[in-house]
Protein backbone atom coordinates (compact mmCIF):
# COMPACT_ATOMS: atom_id res chain seq x y z
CA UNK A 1 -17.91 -6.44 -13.60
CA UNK A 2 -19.32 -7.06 -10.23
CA UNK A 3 -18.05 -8.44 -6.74
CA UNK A 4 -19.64 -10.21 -4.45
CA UNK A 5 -16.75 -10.87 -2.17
CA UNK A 6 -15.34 -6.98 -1.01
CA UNK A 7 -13.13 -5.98 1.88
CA UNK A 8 -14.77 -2.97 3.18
CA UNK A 9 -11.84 -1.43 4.47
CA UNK A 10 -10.40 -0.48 0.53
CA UNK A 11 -12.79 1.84 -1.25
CA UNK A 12 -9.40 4.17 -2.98
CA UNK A 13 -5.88 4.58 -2.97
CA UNK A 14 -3.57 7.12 -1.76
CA UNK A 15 -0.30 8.17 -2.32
CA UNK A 16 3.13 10.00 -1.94
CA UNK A 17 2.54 13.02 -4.11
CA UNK A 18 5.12 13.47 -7.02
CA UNK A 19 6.47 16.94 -4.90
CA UNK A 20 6.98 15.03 -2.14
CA UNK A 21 9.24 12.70 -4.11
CA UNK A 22 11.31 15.79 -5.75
CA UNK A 23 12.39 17.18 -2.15
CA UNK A 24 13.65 14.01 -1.47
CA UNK A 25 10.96 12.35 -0.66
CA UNK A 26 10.86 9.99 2.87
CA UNK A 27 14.64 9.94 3.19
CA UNK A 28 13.83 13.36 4.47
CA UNK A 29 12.57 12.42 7.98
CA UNK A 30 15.71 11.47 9.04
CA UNK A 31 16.61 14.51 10.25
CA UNK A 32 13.21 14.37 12.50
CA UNK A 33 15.11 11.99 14.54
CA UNK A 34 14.08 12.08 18.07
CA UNK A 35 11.61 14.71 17.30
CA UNK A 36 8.05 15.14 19.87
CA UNK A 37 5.01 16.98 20.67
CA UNK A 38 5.36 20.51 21.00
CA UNK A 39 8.31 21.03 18.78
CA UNK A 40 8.45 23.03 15.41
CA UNK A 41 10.92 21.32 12.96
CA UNK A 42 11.57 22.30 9.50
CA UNK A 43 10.16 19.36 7.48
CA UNK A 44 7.77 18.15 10.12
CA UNK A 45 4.80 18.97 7.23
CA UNK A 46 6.23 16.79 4.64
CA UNK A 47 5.41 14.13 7.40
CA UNK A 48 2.47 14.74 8.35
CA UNK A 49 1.62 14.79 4.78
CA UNK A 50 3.08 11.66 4.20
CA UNK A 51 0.76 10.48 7.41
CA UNK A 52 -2.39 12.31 5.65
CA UNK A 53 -1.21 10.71 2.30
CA UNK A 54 -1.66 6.79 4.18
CA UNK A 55 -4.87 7.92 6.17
CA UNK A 56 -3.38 8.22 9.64
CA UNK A 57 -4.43 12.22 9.22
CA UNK A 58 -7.69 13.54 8.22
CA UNK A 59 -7.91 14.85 4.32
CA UNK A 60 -9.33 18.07 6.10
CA UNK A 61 -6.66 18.39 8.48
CA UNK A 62 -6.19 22.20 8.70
CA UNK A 63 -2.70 22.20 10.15
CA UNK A 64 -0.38 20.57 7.80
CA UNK A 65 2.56 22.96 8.84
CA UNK A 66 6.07 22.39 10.65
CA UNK A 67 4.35 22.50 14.56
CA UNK A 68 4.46 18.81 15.84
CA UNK A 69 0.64 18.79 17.20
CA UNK A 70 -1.00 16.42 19.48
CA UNK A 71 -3.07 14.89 15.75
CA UNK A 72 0.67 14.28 14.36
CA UNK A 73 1.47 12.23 17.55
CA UNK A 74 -1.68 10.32 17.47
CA UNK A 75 -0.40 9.85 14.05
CA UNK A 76 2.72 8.66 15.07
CA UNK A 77 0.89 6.05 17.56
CA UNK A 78 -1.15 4.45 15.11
CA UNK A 79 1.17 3.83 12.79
CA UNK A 80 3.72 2.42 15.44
CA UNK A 81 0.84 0.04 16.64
CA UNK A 82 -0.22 -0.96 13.05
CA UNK A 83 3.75 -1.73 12.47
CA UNK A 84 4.32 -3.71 15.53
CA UNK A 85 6.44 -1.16 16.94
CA UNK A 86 7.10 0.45 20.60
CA UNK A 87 3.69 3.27 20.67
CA UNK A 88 5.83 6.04 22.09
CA UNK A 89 4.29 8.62 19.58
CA UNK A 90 8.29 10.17 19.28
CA UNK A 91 10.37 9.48 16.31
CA UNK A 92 12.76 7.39 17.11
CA UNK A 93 15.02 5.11 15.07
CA UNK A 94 12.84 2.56 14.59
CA UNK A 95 9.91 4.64 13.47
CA UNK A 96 12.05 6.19 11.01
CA UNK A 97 13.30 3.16 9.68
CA UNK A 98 10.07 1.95 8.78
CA UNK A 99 9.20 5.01 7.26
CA UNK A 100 11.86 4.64 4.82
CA UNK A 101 11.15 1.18 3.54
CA UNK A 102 9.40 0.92 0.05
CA UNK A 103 5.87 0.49 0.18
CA UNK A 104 2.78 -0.96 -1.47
CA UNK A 105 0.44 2.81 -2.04
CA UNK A 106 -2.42 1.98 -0.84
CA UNK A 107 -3.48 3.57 2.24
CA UNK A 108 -3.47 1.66 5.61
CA UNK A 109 -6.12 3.49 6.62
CA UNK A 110 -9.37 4.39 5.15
CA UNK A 111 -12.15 6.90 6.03
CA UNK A 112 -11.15 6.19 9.69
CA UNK A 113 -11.11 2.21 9.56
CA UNK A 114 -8.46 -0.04 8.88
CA UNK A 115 -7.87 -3.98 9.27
CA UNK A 116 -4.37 -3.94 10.80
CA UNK A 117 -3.62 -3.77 14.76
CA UNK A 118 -5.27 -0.06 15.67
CA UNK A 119 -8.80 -1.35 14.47
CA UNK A 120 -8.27 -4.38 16.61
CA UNK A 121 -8.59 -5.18 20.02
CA UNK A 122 -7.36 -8.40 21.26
CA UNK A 123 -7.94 -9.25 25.27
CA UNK A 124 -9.78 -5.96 25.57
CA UNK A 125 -6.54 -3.93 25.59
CA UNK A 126 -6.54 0.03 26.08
CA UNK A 127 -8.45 2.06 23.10
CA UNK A 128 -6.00 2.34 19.93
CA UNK A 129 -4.17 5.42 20.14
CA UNK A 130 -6.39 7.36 17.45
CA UNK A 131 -9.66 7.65 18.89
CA UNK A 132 -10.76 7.94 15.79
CA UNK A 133 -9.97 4.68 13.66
CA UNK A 134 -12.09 1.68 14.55
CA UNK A 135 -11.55 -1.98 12.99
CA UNK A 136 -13.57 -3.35 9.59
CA UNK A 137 -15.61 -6.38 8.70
CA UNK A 138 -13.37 -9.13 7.25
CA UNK A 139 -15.52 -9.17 4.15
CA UNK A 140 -19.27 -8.41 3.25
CA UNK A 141 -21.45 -9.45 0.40
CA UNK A 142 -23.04 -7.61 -2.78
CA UNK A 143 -26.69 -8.78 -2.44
CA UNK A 144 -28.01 -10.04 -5.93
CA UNK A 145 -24.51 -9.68 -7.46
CA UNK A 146 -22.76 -12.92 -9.00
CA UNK A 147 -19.38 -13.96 -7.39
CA UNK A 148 -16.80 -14.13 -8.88
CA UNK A 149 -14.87 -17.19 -10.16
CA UNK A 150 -13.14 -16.68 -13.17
CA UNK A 151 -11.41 -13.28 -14.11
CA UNK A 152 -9.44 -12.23 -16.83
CA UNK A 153 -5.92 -10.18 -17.24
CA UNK A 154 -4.63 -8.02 -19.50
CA UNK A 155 -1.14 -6.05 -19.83
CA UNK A 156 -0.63 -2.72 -21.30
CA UNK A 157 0.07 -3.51 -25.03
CA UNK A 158 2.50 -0.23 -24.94
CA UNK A 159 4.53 -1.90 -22.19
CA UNK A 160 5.92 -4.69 -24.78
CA UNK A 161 6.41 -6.70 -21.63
CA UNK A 162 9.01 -9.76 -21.99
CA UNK A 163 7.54 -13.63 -21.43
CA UNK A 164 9.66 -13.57 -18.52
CA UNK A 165 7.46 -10.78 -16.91
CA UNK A 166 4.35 -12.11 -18.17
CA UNK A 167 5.12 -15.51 -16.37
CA UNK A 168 6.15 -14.36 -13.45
CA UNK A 169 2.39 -12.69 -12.91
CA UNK A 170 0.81 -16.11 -13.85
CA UNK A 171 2.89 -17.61 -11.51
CA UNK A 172 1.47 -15.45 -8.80
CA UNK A 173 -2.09 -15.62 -9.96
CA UNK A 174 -1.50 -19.08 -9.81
CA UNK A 175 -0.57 -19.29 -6.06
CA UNK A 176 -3.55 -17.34 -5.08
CA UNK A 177 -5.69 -19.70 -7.26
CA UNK A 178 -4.27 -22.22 -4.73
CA UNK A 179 -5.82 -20.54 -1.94
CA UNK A 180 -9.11 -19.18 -2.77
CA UNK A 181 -11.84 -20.50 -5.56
CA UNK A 182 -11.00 -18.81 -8.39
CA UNK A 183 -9.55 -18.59 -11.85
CA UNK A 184 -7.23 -16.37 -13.70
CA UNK A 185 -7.02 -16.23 -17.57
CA UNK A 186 -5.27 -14.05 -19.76
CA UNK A 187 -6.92 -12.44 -22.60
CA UNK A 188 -5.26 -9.99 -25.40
CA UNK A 189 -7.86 -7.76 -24.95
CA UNK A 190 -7.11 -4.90 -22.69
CA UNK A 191 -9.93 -2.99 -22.44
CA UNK A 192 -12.27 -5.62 -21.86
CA UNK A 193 -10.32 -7.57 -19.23
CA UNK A 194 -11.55 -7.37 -15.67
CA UNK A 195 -8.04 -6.82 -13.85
CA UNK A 196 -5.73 -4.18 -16.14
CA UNK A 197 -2.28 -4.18 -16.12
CA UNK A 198 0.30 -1.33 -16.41
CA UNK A 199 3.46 -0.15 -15.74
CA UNK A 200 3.89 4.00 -15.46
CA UNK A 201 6.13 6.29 -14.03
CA UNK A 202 5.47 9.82 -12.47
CA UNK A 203 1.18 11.09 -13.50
CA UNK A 204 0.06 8.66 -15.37
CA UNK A 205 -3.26 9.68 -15.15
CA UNK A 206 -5.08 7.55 -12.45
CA UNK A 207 -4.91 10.62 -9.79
CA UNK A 208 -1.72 8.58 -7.57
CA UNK A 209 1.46 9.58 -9.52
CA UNK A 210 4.30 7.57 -8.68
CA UNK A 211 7.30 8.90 -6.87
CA UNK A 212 10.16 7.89 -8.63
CA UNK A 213 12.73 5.08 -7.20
CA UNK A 214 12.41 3.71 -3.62
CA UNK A 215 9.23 4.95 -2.76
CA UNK A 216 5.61 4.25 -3.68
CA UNK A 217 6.40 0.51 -5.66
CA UNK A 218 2.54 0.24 -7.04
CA UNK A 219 -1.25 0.53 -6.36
CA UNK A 220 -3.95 -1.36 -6.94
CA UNK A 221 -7.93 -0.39 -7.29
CA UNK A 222 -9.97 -2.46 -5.36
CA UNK A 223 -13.40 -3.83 -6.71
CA UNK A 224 -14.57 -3.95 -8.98
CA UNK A 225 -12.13 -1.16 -10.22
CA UNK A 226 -9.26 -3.95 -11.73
CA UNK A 227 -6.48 -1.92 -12.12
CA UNK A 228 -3.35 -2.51 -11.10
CA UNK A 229 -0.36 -0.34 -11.27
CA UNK A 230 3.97 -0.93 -10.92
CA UNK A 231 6.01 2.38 -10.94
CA UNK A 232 8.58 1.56 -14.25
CA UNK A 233 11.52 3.40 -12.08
CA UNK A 234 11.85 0.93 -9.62
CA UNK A 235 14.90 -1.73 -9.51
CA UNK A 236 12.78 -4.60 -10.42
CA UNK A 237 14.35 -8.25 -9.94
CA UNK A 238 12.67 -10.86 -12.24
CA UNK A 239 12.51 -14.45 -11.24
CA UNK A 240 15.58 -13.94 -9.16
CA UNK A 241 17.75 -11.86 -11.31
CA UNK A 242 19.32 -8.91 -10.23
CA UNK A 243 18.29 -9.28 -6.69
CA UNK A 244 20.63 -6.85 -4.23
CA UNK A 245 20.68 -4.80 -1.70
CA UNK A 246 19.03 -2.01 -3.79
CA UNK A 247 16.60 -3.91 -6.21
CA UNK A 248 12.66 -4.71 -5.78
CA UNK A 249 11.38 -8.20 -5.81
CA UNK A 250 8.88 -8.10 -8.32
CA UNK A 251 6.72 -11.28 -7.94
CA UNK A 252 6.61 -10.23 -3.94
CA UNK A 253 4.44 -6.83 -5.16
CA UNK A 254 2.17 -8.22 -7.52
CA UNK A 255 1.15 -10.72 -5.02
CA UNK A 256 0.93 -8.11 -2.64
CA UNK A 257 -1.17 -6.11 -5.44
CA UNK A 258 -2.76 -8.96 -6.64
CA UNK A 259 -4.63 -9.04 -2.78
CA UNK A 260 -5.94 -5.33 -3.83
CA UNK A 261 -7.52 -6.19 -6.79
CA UNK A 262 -9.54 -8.84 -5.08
CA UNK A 263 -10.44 -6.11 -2.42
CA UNK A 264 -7.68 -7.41 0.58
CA UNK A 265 -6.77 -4.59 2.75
CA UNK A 266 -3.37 -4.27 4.96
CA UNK A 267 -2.13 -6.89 7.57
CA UNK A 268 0.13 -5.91 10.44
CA UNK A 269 1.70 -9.37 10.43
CA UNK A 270 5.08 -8.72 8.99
CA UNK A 271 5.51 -12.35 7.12
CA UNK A 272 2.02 -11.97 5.79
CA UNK A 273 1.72 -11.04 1.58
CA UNK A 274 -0.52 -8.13 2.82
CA UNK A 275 1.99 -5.94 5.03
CA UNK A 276 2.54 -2.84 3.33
CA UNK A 277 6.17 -3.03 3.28
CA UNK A 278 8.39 -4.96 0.78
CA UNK A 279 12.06 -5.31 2.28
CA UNK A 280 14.96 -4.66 -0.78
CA UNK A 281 16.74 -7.75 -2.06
CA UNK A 282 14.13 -10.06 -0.61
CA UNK A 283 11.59 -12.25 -2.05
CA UNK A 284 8.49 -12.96 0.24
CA UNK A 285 5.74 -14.90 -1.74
């Protein structure tokens, strides 16, 4: 399968390693409340690897340890901007609240560029807080590959998934067929459909394990990769049902995953399907 239509900006995906999750994952940093440059803090690693993990820190970072360096505040800064939150490069409540919220895996930023507010400079404003991480092309073009306009989808045959599930991701290929020219089909043949879909928990074998409940909700592969990933564990709340204070709306992430598949990187706009966070007990479609 090729693309001809192919945000620049996603080329893999990253995530929360399955460690990570067995500490106690991102409830964790709330104890670096309030915590700044120049300090060493016991868990102040499992941060920046959680920073490293979304591409605000290089892969060959050599100082992943408990010191809170001048790269983890730049860290700090470009997530607050790309979050739409005060740049003060500390961690203060509203940094760690973020932090906390589930979350499509998919890095925010990749090999240095991203599409949300640090790669974007509107009125000529100061240089983004990473020097570092530079904006992307909306979109660029294959030459002498077809576009696309019809795909296929397949789920999982060991998933056994109910018609209630299987509707509610028509339904949201459906709304993006409203919105861009294309088609979505399913087929019963899994291997040869062009988007693949599972549902895992922990390594299932794609190189991203999932983290359990509350963290990492899924991951997509951009093109012309197809897959497309939700972690089992997860609260999910079908078409409504069994939507609370602790449960994941489950037609809000495969939109949000659907975007990934067709090659859509992050938004910073919060009430756009592309911002990396999915609030608990709400449906945004």
């Amino acid at each position: 399968m090729h693309c001809s239509l192919f945000i620049i900006s996603i080329f893999a995906s990253l995530f929360f390693t399955s460690s990570t999750a067995a500490d106690g994952g991102w409830a964790t940093f709330q104890k670096l409340s309030g915590c700044h440059a120049g300090q060493h803090v016991d868990g102040v690693s499992k941060l920046k690897h959680y920073f490293q993990h979304f591409g605000y820190i290089n892969n060959n970072h050599p100082n992943l340890t408990d010191d809170f360096d001048d790269d983890l505040e730049s860290a700090i800064k470009t997530y607050q901007l790309n979050f739409n939150l005060e740049t003060t490069g500390t961690l203060d409540d509203q940094t760690l609240k973020q932090l906390a919220r589930p979350r499509c895996g998919v890095s925010d930023v990749i090999n240095g560029s991203t599409s949300m507010n640090a790669g974007k400079r509107k009125n000529q404003p100061p240089s983004p807080p990473h020097p570092n991480i530079h904006t992307v092309a909306r979109y660029s073009f294959f030459n002498g590959a077809r576009r696309w306009t019809d795909l296929t989808y397949a789920f999982l045959p060991e998933n056994n998934l109910t018609d209630s599930v299987k509707s509610l991701f028509s339904r949201a290929f459906d709304r993006w067929s409203t919105v861009i020219p294309m088609t979505f089909n399913q087929t019963t043949s899994y291997s040869g459909a062009d988007i693949k879909i599972g549902i895992f928990r922990g390594d299932h074998g794609d190189g991203a394990p999932f983290d359990g409940k509350g963290g990492v909700l899924g991951h997509a592969f951009a093109p012309p990769d197809g897959r497309f990933h939700l972690d089992e564990e997860e609260e999910w709340a079908i078409d409504g049902r069994n939507l609370n204070a602790t449960s994941i709306d489950m037609e809000t992430v495969v939109m949000h995953e659907i975007g990934h598949v067709l090659g859509l990187a992050h938004s910073s706009v919060a009430a756009a399907v592309m911002y990396p966070t999915v609030p608990m007990g709400k449906k945004k479609v």
